[in-house]
PDB file of N, CA and C in Angstrom:
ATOM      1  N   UNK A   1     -24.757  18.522  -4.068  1.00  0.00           N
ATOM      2  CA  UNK A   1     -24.359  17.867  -2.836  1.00  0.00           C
ATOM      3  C   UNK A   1     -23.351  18.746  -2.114  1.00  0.00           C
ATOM      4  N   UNK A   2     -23.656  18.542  -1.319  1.00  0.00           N
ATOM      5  CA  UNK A   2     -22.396  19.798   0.487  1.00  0.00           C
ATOM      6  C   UNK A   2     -22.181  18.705   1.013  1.00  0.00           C
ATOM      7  N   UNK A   3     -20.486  18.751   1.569  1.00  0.00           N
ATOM      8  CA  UNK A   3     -20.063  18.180   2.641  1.00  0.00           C
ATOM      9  C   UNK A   3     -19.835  19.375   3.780  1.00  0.00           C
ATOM     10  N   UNK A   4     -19.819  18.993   5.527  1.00  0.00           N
ATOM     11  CA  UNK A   4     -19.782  19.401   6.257  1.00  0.00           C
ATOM     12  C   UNK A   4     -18.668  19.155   6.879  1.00  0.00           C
ATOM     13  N   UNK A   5     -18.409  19.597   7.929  1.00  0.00           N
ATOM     14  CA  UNK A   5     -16.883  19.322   8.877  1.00  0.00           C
ATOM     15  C   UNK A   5     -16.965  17.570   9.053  1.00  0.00           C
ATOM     16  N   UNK A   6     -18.570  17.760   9.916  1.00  0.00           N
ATOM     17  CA  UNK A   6     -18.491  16.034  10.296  1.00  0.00           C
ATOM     18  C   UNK A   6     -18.505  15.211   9.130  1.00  0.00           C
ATOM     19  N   UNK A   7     -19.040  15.530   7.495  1.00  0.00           N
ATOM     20  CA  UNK A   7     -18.422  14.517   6.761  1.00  0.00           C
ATOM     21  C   UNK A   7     -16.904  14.334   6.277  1.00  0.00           C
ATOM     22  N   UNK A   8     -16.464  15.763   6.481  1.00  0.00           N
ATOM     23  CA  UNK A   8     -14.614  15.211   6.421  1.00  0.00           C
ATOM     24  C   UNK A   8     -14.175  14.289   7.010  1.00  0.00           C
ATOM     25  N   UNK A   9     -14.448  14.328   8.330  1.00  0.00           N
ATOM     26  CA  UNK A   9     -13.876  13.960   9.255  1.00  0.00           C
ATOM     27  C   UNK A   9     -13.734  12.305   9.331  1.00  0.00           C
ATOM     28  N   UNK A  10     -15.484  12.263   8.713  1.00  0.00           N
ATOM     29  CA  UNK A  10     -16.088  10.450   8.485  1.00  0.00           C
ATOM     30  C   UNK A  10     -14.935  10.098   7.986  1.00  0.00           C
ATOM     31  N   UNK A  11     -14.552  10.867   6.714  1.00  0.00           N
ATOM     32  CA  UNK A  11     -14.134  10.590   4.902  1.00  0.00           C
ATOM     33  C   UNK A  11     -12.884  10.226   5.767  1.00  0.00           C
ATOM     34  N   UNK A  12     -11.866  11.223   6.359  1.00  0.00           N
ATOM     35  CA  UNK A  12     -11.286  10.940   6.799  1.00  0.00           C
ATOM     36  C   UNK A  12     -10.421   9.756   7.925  1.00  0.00           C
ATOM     37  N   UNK A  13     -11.571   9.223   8.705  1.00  0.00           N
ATOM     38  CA  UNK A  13     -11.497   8.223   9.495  1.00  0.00           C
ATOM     39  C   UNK A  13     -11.836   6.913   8.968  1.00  0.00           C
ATOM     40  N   UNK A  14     -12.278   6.891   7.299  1.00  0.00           N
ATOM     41  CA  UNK A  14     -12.645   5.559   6.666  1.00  0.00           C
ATOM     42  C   UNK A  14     -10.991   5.545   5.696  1.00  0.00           C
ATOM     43  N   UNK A  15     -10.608   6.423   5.455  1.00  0.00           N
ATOM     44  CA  UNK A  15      -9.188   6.779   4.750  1.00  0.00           C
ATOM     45  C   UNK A  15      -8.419   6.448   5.683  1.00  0.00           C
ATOM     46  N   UNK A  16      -8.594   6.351   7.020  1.00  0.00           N
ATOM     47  CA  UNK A  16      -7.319   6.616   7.984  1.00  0.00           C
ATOM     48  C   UNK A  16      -6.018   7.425   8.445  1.00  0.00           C
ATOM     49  N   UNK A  17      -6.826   8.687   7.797  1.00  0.00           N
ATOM     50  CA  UNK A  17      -5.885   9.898   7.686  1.00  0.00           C
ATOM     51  C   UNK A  17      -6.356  10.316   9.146  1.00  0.00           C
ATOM     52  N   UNK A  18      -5.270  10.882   9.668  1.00  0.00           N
ATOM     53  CA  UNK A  18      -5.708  11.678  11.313  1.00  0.00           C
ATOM     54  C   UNK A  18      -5.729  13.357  10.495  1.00  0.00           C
ATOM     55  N   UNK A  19      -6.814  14.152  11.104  1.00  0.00           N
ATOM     56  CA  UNK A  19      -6.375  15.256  10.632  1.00  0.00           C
ATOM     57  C   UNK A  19      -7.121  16.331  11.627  1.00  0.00           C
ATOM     58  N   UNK A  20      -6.379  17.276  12.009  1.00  0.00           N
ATOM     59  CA  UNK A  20      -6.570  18.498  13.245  1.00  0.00           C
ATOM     60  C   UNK A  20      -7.779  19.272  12.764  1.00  0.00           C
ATOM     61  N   UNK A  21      -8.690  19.809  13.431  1.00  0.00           N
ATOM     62  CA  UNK A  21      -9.739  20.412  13.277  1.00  0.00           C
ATOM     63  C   UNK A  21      -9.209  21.599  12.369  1.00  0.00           C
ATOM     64  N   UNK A  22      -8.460  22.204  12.492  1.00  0.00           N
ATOM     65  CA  UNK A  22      -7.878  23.418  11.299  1.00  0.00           C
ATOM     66  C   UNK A  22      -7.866  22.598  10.162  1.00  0.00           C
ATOM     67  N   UNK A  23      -6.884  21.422   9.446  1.00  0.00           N
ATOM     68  CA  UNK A  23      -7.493  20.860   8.684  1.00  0.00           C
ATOM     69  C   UNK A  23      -8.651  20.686   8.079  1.00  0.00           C
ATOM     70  N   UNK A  24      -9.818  20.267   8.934  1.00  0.00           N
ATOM     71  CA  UNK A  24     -10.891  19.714   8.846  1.00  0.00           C
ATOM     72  C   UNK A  24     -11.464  20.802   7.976  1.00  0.00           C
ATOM     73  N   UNK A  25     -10.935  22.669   8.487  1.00  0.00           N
ATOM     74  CA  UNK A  25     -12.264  23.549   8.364  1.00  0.00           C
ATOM     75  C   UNK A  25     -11.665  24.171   6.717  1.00  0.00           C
ATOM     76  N   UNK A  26     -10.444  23.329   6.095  1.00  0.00           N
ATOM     77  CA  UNK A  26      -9.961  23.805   5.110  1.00  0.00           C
ATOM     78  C   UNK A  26     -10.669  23.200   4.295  1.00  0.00           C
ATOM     79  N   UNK A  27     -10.423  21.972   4.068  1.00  0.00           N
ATOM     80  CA  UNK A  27     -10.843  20.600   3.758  1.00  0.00           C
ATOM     81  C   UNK A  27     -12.534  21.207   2.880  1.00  0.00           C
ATOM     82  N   UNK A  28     -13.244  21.421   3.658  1.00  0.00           N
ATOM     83  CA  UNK A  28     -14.728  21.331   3.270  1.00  0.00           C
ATOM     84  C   UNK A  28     -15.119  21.847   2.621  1.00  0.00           C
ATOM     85  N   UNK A  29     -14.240  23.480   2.270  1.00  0.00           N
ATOM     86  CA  UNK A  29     -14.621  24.219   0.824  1.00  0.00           C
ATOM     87  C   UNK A  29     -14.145  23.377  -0.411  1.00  0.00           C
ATOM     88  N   UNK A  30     -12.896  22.873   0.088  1.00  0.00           N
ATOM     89  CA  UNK A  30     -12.065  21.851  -1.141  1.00  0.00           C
ATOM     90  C   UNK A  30     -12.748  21.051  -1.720  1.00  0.00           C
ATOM     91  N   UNK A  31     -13.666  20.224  -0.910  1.00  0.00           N
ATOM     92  CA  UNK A  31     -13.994  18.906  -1.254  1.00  0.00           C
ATOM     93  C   UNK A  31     -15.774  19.519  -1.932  1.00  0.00           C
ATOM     94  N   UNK A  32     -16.264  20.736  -1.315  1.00  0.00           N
ATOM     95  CA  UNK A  32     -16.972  21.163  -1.784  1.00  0.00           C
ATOM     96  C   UNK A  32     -17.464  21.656  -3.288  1.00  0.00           C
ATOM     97  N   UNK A  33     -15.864  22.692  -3.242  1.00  0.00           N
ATOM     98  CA  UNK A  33     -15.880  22.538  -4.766  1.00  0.00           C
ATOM     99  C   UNK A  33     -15.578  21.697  -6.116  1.00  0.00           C
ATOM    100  N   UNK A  34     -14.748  20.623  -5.058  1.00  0.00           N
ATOM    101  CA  UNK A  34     -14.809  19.750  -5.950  1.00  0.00           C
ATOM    102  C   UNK A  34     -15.957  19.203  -6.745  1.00  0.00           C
ATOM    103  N   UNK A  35     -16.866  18.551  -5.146  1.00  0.00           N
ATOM    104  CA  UNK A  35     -18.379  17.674  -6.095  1.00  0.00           C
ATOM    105  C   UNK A  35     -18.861  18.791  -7.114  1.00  0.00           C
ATOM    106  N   UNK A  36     -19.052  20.045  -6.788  1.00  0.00           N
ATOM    107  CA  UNK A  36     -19.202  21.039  -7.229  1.00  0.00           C
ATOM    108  C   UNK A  36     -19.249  20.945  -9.000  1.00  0.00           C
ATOM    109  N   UNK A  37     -17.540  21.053  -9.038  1.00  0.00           N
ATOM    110  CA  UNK A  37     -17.086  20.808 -10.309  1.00  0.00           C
ATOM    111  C   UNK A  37     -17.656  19.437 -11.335  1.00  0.00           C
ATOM    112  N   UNK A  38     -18.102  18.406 -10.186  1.00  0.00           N
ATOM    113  CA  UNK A  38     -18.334  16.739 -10.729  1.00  0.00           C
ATOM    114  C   UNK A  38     -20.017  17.096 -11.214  1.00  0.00           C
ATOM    115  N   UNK A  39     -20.750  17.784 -10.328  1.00  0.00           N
ATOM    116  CA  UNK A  39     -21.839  18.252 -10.725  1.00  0.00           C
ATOM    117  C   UNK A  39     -21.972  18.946 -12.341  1.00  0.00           C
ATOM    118  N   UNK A  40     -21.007  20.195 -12.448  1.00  0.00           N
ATOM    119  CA  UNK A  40     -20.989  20.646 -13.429  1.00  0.00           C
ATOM    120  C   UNK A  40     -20.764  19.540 -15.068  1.00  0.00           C
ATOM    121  N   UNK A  41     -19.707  18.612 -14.421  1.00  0.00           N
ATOM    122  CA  UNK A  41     -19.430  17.879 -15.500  1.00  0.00           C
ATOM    123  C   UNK A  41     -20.936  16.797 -16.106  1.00  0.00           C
ATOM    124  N   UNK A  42     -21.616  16.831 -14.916  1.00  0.00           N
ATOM    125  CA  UNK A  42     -22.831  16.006 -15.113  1.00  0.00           C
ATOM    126  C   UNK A  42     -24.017  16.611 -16.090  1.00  0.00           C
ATOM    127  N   UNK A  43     -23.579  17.814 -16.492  1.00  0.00           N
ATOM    128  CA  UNK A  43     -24.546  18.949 -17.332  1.00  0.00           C
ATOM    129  C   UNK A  43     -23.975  18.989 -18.670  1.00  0.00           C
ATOM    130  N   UNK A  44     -22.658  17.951 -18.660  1.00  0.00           N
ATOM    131  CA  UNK A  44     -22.538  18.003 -20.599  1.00  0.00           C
ATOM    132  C   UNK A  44     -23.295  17.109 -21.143  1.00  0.00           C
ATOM    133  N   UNK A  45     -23.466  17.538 -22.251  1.00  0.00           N
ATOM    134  CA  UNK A  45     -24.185  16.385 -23.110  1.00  0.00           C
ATOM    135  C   UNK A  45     -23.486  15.656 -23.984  1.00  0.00           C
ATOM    136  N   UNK A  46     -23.624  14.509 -24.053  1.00  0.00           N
ATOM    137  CA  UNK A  46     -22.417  14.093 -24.662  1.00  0.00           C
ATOM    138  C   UNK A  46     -23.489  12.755 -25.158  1.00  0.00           C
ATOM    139  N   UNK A  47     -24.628  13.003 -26.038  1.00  0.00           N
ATOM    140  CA  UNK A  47     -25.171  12.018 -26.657  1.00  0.00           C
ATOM    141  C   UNK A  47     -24.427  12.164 -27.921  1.00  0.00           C
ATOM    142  N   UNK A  48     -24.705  10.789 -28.589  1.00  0.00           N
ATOM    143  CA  UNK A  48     -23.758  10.094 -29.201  1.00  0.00           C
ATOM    144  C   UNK A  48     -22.371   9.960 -29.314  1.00  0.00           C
ATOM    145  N   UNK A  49     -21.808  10.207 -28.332  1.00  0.00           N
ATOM    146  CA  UNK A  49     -20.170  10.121 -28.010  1.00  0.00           C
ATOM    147  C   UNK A  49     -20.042   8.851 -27.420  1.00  0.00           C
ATOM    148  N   UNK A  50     -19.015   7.927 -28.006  1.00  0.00           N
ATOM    149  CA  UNK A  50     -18.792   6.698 -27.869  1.00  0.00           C
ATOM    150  C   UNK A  50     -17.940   6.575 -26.406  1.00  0.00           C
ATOM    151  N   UNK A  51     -18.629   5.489 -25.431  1.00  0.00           N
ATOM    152  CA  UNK A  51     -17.866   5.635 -23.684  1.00  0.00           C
ATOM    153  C   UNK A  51     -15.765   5.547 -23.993  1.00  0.00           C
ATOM    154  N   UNK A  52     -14.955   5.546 -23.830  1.00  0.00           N
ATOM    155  CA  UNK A  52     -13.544   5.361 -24.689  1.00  0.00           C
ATOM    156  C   UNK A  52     -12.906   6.079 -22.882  1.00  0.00           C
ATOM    157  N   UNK A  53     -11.935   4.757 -22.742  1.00  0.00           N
ATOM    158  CA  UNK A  53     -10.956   4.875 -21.688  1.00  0.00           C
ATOM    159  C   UNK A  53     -10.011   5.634 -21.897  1.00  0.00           C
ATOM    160  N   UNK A  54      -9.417   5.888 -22.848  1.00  0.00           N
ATOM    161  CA  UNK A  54      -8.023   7.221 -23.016  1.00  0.00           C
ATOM    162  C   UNK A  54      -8.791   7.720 -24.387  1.00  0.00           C
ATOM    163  N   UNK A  55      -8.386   8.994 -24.753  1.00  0.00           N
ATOM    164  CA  UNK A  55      -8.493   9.528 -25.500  1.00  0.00           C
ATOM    165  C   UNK A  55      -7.353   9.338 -26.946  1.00  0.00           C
ATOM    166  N   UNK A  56      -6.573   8.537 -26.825  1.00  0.00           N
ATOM    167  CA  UNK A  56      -5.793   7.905 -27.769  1.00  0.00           C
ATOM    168  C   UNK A  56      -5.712   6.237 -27.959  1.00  0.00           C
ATOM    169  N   UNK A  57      -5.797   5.713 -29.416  1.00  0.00           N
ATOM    170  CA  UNK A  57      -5.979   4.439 -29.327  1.00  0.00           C
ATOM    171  C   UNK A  57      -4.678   3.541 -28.540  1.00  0.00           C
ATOM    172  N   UNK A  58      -5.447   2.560 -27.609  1.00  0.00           N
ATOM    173  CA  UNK A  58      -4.475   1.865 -27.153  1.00  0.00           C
ATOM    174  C   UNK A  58      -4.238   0.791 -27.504  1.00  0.00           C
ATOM    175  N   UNK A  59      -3.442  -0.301 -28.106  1.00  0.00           N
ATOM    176  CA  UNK A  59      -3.355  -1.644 -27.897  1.00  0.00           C
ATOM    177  C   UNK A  59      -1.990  -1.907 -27.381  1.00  0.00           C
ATOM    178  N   UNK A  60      -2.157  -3.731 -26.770  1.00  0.00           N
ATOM    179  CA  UNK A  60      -0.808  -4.215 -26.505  1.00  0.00           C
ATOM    180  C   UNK A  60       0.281  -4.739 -27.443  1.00  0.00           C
ATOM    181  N   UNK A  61       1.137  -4.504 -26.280  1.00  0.00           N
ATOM    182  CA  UNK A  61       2.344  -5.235 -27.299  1.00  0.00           C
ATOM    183  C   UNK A  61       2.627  -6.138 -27.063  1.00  0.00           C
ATOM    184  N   UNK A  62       2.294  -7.574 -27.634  1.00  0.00           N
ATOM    185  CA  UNK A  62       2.549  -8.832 -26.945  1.00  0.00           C
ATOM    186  C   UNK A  62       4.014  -9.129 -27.208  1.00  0.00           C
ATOM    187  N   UNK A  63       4.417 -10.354 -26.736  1.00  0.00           N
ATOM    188  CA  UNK A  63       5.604 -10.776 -26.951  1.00  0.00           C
ATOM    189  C   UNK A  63       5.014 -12.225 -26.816  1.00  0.00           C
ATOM    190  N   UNK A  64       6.155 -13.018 -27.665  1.00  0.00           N
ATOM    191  CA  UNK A  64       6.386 -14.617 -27.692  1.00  0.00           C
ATOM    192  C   UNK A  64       6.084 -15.266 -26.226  1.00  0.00           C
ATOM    193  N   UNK A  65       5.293 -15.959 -26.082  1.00  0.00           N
ATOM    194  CA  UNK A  65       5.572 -16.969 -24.722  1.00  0.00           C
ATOM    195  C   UNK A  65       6.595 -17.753 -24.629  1.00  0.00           C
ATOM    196  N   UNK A  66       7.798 -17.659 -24.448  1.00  0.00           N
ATOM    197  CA  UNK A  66       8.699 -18.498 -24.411  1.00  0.00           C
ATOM    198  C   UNK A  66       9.372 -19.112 -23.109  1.00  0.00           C
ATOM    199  N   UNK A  67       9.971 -20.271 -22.683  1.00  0.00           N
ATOM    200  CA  UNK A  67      10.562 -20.807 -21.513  1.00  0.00           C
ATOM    201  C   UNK A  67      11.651 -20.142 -21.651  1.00  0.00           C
ATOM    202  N   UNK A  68      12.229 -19.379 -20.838  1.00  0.00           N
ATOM    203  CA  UNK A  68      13.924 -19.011 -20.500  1.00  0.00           C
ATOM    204  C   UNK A  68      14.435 -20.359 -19.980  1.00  0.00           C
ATOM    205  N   UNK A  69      16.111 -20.877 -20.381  1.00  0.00           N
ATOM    206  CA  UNK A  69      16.397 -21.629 -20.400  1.00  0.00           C
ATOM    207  C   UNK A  69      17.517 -21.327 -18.920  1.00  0.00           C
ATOM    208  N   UNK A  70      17.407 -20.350 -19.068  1.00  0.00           N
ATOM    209  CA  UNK A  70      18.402 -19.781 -18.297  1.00  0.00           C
ATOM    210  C   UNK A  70      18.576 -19.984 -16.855  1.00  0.00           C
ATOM    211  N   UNK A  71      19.017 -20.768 -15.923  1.00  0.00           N
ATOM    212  CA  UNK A  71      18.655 -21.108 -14.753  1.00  0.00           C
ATOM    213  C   UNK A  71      19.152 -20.174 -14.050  1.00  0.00           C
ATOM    214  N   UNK A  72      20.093 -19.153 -13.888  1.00  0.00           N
ATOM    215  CA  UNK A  72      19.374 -17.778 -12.678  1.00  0.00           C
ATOM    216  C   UNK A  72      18.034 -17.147 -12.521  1.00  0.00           C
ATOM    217  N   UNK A  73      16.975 -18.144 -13.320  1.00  0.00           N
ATOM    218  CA  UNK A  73      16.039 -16.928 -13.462  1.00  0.00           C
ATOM    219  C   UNK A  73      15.071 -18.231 -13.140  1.00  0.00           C
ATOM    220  N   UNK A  74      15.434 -19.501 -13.224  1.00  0.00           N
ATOM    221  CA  UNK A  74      14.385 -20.488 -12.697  1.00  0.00           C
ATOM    222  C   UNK A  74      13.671 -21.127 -14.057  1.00  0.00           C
ATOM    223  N   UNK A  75      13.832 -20.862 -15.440  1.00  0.00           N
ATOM    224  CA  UNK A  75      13.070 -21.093 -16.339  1.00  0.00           C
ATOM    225  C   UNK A  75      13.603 -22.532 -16.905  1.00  0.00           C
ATOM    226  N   UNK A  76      12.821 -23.046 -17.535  1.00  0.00           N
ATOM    227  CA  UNK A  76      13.164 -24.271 -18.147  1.00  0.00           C
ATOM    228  C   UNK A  76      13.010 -25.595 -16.614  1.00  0.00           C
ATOM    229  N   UNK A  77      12.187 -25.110 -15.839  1.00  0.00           N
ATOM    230  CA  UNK A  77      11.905 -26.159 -14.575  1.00  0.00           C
ATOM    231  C   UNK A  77      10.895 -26.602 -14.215  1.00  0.00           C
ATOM    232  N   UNK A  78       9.632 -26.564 -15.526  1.00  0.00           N
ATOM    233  CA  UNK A  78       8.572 -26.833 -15.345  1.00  0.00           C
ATOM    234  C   UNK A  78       7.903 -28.072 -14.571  1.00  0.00           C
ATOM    235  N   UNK A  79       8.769 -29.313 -14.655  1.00  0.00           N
ATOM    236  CA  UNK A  79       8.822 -29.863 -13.868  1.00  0.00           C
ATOM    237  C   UNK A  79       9.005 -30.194 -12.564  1.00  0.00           C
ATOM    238  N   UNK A  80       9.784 -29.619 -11.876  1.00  0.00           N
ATOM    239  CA  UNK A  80      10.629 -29.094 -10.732  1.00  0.00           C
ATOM    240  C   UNK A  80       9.317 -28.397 -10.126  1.00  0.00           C
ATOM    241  N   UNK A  81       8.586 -27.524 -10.821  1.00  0.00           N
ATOM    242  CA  UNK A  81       7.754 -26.722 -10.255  1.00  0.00           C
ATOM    243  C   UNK A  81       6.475 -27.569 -10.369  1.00  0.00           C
TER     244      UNK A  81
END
């Protein structure tokens, strides 16, 4: 895939960025090589590799549900509310 001046410009006017035709003519190799690069990434193979959002395990850290009693903070007014 190629972008052109006039698709910066779209990209640009759906973003709401204003940007000067010098801009524009920088812009298009950038964004070029980018897909570029997204293309390339589309050529690994990566059968049987499990889909995984970070590369380190994540879980939370919960905490107690508790009412603060503390009225600068509004807690303990369940009623009230």
């Amino acid at each position: 895939m190629s972008v052109d001046k006039a698709t910066v410009a779209k990209i640009a006017s759906l973003a709401r960025i204003r940007m000067e035709d010098a801009e524009l003519d920088r812009m298009v190799p950038e964004l070029n090589g980018i897909l570029a690069w997204v293309e390339q990434l589309g050529e690994v193979d990566v059968t049987g590799i499990a889909p995984m959002a970070a590369v380190i395990p994540n879980t939370l850290r919960l905490r107690d549900d508790v009412v603060d009693a503390d009225a600068l903070t509004g807690g303990g007014r369940r009623d009230d509310v």
